[in-house]
PDB file of N, CA and C in Angstrom:
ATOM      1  N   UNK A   1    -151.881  -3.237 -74.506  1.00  0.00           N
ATOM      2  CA  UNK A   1    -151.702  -1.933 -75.121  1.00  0.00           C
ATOM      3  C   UNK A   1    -150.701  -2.050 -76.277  1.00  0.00           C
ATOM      4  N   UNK A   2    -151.102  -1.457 -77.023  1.00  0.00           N
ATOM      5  CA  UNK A   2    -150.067  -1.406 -78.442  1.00  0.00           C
ATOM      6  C   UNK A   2    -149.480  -0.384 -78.674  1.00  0.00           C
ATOM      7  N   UNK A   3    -148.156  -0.610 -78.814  1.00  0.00           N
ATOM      8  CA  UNK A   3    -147.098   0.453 -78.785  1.00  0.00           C
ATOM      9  C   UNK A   3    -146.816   1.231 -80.452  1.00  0.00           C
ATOM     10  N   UNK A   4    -146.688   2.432 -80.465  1.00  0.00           N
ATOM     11  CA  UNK A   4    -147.005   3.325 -82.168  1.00  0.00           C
ATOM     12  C   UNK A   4    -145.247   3.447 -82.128  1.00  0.00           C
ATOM     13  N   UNK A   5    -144.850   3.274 -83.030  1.00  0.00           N
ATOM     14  CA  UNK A   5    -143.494   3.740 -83.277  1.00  0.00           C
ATOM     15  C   UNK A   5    -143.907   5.322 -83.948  1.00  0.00           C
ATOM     16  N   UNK A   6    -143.185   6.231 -83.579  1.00  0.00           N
ATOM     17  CA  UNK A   6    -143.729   7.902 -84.273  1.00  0.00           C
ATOM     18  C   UNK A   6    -142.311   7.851 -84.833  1.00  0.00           C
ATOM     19  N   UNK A   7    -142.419   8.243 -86.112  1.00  0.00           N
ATOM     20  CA  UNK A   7    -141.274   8.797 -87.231  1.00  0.00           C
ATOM     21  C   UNK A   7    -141.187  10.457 -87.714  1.00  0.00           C
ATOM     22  N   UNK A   8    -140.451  10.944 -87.451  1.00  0.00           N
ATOM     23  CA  UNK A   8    -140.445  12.203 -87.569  1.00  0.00           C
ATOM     24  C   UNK A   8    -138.820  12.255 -88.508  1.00  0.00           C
ATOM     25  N   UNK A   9    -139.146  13.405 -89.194  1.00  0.00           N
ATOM     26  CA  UNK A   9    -137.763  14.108 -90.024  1.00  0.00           C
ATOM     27  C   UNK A   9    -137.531  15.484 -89.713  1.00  0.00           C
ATOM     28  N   UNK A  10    -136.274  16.206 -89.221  1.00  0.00           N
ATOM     29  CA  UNK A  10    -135.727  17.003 -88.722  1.00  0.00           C
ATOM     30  C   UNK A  10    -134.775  17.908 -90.247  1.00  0.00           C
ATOM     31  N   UNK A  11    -135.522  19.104 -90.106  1.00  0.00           N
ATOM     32  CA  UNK A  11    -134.735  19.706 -91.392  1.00  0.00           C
ATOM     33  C   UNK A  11    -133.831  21.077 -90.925  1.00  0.00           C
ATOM     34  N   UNK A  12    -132.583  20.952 -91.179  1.00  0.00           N
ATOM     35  CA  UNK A  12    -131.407  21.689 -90.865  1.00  0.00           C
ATOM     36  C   UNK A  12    -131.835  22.758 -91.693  1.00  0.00           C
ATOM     37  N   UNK A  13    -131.770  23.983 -91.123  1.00  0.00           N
ATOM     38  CA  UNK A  13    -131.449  25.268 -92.490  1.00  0.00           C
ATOM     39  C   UNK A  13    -130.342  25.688 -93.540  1.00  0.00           C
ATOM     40  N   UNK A  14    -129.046  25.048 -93.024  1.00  0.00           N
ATOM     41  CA  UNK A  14    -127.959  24.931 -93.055  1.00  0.00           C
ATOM     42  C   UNK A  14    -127.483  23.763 -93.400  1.00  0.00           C
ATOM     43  N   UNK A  15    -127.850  22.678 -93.255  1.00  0.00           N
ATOM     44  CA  UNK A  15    -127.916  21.249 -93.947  1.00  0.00           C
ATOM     45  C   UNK A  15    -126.883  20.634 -92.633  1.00  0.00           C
ATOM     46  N   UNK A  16    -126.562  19.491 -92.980  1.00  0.00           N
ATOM     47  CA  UNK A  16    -125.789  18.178 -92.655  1.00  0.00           C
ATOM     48  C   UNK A  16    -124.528  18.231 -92.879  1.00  0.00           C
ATOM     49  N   UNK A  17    -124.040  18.684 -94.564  1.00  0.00           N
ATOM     50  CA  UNK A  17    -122.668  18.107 -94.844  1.00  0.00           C
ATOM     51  C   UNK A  17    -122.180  19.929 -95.443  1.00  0.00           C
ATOM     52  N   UNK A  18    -121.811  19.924 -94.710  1.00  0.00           N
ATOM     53  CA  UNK A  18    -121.080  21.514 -95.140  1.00  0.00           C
ATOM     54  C   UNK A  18    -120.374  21.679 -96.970  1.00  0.00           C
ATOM     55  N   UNK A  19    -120.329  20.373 -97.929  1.00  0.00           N
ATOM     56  CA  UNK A  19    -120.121  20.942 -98.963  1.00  0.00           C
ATOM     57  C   UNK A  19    -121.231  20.150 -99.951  1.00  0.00           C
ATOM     58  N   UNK A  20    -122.431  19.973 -99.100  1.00  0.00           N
ATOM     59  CA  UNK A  20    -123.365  19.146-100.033  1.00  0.00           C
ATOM     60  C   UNK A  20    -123.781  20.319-100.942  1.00  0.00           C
ATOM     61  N   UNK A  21    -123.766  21.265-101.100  1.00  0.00           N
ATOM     62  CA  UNK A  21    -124.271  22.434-101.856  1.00  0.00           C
ATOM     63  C   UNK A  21    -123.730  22.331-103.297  1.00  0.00           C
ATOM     64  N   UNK A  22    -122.129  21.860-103.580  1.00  0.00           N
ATOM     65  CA  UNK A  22    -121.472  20.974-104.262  1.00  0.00           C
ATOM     66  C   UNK A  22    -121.928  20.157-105.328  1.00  0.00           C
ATOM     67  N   UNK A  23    -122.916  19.601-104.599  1.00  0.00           N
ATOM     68  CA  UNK A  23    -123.716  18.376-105.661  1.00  0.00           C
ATOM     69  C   UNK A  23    -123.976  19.340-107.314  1.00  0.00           C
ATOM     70  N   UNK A  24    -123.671  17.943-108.143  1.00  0.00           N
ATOM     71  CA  UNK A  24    -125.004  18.944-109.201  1.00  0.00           C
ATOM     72  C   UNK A  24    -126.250  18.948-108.785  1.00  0.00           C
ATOM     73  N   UNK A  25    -126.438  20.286-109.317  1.00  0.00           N
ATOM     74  CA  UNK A  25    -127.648  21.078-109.024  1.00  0.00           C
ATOM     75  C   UNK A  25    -128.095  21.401-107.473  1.00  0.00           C
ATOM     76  N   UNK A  26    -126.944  21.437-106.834  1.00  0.00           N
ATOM     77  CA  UNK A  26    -127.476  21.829-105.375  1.00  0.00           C
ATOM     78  C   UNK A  26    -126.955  23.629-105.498  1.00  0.00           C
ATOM     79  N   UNK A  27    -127.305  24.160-104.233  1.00  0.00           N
ATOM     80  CA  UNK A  27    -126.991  25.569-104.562  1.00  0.00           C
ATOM     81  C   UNK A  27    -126.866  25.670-102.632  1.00  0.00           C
ATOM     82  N   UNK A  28    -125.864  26.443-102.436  1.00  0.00           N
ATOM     83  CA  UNK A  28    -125.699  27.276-101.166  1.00  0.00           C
ATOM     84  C   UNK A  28    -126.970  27.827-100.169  1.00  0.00           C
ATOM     85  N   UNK A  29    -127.637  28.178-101.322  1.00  0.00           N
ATOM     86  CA  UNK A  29    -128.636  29.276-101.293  1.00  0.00           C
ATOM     87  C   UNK A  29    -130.154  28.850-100.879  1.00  0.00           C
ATOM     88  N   UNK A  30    -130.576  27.659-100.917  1.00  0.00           N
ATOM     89  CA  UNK A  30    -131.196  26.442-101.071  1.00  0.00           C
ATOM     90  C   UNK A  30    -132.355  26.987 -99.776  1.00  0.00           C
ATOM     91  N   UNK A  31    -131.219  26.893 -98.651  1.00  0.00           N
ATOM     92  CA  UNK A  31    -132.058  26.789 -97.517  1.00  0.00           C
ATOM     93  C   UNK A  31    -132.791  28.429 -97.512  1.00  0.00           C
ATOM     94  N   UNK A  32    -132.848  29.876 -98.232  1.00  0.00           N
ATOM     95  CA  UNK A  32    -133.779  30.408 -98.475  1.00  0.00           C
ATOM     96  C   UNK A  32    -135.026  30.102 -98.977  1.00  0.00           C
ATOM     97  N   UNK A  33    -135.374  29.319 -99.971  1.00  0.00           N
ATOM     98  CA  UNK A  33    -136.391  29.315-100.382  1.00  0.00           C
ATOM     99  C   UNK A  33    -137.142  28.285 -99.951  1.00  0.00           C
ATOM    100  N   UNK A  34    -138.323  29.027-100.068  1.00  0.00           N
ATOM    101  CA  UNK A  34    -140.021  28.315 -99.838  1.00  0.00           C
ATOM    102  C   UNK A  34    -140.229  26.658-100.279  1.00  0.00           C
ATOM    103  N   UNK A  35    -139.829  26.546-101.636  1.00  0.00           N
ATOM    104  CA  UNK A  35    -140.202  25.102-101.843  1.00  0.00           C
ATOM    105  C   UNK A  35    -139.276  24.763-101.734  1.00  0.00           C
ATOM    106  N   UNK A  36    -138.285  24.895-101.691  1.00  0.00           N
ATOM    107  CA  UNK A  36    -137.174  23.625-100.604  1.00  0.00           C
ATOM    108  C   UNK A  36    -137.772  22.592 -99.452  1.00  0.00           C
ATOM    109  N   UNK A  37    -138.436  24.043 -98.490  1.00  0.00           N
ATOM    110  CA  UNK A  37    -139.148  23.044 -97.379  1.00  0.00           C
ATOM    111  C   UNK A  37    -140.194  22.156 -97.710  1.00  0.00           C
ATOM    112  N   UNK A  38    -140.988  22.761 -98.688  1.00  0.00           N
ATOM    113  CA  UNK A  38    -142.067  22.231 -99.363  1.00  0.00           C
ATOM    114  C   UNK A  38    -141.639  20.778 -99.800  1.00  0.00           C
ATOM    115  N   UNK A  39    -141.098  20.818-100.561  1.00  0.00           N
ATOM    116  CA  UNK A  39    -140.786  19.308-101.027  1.00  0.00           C
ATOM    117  C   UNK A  39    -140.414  18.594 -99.869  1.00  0.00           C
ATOM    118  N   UNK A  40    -139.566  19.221 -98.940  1.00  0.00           N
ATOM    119  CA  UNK A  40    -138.902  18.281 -98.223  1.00  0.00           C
ATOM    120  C   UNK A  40    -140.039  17.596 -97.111  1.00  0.00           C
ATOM    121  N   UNK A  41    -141.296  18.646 -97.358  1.00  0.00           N
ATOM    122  CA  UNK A  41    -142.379  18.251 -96.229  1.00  0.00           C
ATOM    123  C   UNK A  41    -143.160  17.463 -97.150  1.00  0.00           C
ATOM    124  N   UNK A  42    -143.333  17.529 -98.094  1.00  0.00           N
ATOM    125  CA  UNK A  42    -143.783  16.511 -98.876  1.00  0.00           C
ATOM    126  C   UNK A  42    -143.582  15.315 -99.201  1.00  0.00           C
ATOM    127  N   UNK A  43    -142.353  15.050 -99.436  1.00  0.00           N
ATOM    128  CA  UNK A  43    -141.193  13.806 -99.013  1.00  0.00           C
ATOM    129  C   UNK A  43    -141.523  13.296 -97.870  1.00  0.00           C
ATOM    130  N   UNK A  44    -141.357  13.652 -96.994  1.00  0.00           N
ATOM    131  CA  UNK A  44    -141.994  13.370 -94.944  1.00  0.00           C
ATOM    132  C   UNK A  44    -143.179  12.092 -95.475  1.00  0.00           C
ATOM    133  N   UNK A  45    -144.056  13.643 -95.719  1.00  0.00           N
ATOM    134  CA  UNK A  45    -145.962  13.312 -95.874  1.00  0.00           C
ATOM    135  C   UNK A  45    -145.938  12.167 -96.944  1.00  0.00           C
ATOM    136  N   UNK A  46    -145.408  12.076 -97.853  1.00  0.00           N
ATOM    137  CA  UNK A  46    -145.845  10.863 -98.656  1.00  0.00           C
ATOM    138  C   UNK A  46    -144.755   9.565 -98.254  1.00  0.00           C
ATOM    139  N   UNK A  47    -143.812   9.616 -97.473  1.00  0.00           N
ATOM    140  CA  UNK A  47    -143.194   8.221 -96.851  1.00  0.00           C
ATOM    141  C   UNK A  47    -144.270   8.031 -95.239  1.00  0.00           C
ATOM    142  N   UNK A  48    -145.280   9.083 -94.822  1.00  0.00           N
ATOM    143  CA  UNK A  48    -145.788   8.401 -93.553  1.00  0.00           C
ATOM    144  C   UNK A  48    -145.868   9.045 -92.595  1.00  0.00           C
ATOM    145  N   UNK A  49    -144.648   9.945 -92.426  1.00  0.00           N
ATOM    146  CA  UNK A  49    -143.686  10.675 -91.256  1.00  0.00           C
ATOM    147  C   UNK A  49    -144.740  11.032 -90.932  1.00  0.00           C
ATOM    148  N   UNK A  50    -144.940  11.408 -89.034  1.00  0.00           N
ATOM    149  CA  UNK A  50    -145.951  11.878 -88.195  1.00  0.00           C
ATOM    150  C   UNK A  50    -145.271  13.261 -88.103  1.00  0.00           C
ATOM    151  N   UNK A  51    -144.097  13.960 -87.842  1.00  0.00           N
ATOM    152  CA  UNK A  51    -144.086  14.995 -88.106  1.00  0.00           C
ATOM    153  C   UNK A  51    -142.509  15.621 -88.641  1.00  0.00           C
ATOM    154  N   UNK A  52    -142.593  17.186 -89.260  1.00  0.00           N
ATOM    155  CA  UNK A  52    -141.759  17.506 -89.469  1.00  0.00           C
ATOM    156  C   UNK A  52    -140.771  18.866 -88.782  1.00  0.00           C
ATOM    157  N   UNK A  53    -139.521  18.402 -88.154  1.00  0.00           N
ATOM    158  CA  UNK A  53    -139.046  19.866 -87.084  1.00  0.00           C
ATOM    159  C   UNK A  53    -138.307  20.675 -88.422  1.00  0.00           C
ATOM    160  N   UNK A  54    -138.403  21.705 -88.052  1.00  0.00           N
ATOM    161  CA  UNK A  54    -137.610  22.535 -88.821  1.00  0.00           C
ATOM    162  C   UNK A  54    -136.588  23.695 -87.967  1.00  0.00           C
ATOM    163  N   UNK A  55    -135.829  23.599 -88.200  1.00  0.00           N
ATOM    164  CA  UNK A  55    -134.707  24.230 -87.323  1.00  0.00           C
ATOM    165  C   UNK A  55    -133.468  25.504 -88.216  1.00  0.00           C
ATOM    166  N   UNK A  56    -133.815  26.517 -87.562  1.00  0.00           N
ATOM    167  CA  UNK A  56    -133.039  27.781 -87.869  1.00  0.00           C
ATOM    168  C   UNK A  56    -131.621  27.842 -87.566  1.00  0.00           C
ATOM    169  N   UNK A  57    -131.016  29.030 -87.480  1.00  0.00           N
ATOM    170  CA  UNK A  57    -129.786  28.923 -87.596  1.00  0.00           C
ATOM    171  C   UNK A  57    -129.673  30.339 -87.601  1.00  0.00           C
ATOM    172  N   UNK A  58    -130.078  31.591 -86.278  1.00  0.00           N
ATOM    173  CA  UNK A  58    -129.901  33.464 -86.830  1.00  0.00           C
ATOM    174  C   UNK A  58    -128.810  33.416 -87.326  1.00  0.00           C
ATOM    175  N   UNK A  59    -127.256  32.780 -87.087  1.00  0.00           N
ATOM    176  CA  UNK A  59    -125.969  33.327 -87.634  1.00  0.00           C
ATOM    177  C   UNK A  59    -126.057  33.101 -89.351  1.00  0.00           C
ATOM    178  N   UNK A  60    -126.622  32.115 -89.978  1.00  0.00           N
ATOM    179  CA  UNK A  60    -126.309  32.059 -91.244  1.00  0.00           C
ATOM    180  C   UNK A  60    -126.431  33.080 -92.016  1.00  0.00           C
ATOM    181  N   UNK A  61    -126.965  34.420 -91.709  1.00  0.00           N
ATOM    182  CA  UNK A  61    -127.066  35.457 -92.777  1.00  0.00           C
ATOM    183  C   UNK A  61    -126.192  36.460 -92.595  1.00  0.00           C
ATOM    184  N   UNK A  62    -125.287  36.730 -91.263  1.00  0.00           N
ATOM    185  CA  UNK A  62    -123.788  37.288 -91.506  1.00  0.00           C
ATOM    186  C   UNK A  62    -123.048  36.368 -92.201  1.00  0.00           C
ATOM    187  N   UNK A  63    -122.907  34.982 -92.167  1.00  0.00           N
ATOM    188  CA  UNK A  63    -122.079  33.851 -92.944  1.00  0.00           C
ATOM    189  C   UNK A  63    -122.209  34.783 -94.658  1.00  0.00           C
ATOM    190  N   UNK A  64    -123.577  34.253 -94.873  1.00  0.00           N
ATOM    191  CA  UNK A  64    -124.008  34.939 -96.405  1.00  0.00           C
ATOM    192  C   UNK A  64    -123.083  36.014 -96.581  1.00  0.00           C
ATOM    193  N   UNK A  65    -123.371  36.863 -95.517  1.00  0.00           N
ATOM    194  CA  UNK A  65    -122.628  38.561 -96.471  1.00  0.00           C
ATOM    195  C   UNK A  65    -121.757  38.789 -96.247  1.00  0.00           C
ATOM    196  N   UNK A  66    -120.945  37.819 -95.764  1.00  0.00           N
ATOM    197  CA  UNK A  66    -119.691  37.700 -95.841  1.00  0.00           C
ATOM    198  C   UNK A  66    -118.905  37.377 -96.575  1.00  0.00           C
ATOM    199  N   UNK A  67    -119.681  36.272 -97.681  1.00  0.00           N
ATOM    200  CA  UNK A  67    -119.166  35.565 -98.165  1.00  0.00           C
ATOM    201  C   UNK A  67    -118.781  34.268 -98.150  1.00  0.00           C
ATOM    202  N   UNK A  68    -118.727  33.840 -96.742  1.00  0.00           N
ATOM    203  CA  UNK A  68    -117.532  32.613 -96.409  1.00  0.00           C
ATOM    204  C   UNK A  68    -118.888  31.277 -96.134  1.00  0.00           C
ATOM    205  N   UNK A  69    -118.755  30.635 -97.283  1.00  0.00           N
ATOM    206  CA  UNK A  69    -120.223  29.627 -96.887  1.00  0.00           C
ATOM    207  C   UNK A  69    -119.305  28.116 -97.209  1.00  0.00           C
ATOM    208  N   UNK A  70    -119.043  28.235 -95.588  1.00  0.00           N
ATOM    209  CA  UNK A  70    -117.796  26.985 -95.686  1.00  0.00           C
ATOM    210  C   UNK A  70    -118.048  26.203 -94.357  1.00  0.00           C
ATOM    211  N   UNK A  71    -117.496  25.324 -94.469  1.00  0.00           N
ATOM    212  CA  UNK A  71    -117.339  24.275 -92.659  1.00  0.00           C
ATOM    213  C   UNK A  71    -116.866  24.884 -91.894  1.00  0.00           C
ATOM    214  N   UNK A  72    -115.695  26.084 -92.224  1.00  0.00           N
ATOM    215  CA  UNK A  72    -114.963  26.696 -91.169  1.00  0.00           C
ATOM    216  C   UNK A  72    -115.714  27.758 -90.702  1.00  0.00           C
ATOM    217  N   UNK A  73    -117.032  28.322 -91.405  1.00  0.00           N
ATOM    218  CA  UNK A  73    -117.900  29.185 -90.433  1.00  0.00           C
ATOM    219  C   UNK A  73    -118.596  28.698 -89.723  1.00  0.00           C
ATOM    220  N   UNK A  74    -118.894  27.481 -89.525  1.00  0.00           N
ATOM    221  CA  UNK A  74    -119.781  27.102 -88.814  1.00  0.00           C
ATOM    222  C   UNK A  74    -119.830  27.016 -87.201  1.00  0.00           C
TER     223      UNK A  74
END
């Protein structure tokens, strides 16, 4: 029997590094929109990946109107 290695990519709504937003041309705001995921599922699909999780976060939109889009809300 032959064993499949399965590769999957896991996408944060909220990201990884609490000031990657920082980067040029990154934005806070990022994880609202549509083709964000898009690309990022596209990226997946054209390296191979068998699938992609996508994972929420309900608190991030009191964070938003609050203002405070920092490590220490998290």
């Amino acid at each position: 029997m032959q064993k499949r290695l399965i590769l999957t990519a896991g996408i944060n709504s909220t990201g990884y590094l609490a000031d990657s937003w920082r980067h040029v041309g990154g934005s806070p705001f990022v994880f609202a929109e549509f083709d964000h995921y898009l690309r990022a599922t596209r990226i997946a699909h054209a390296g191979t990946l068998d699938a992609v999780f996508f994972q929420t976060i309900r608190r991030s939109a009191p964070i938003l109107r609050s203002g405070r889009c920092t490590a220490s809300s998290r």
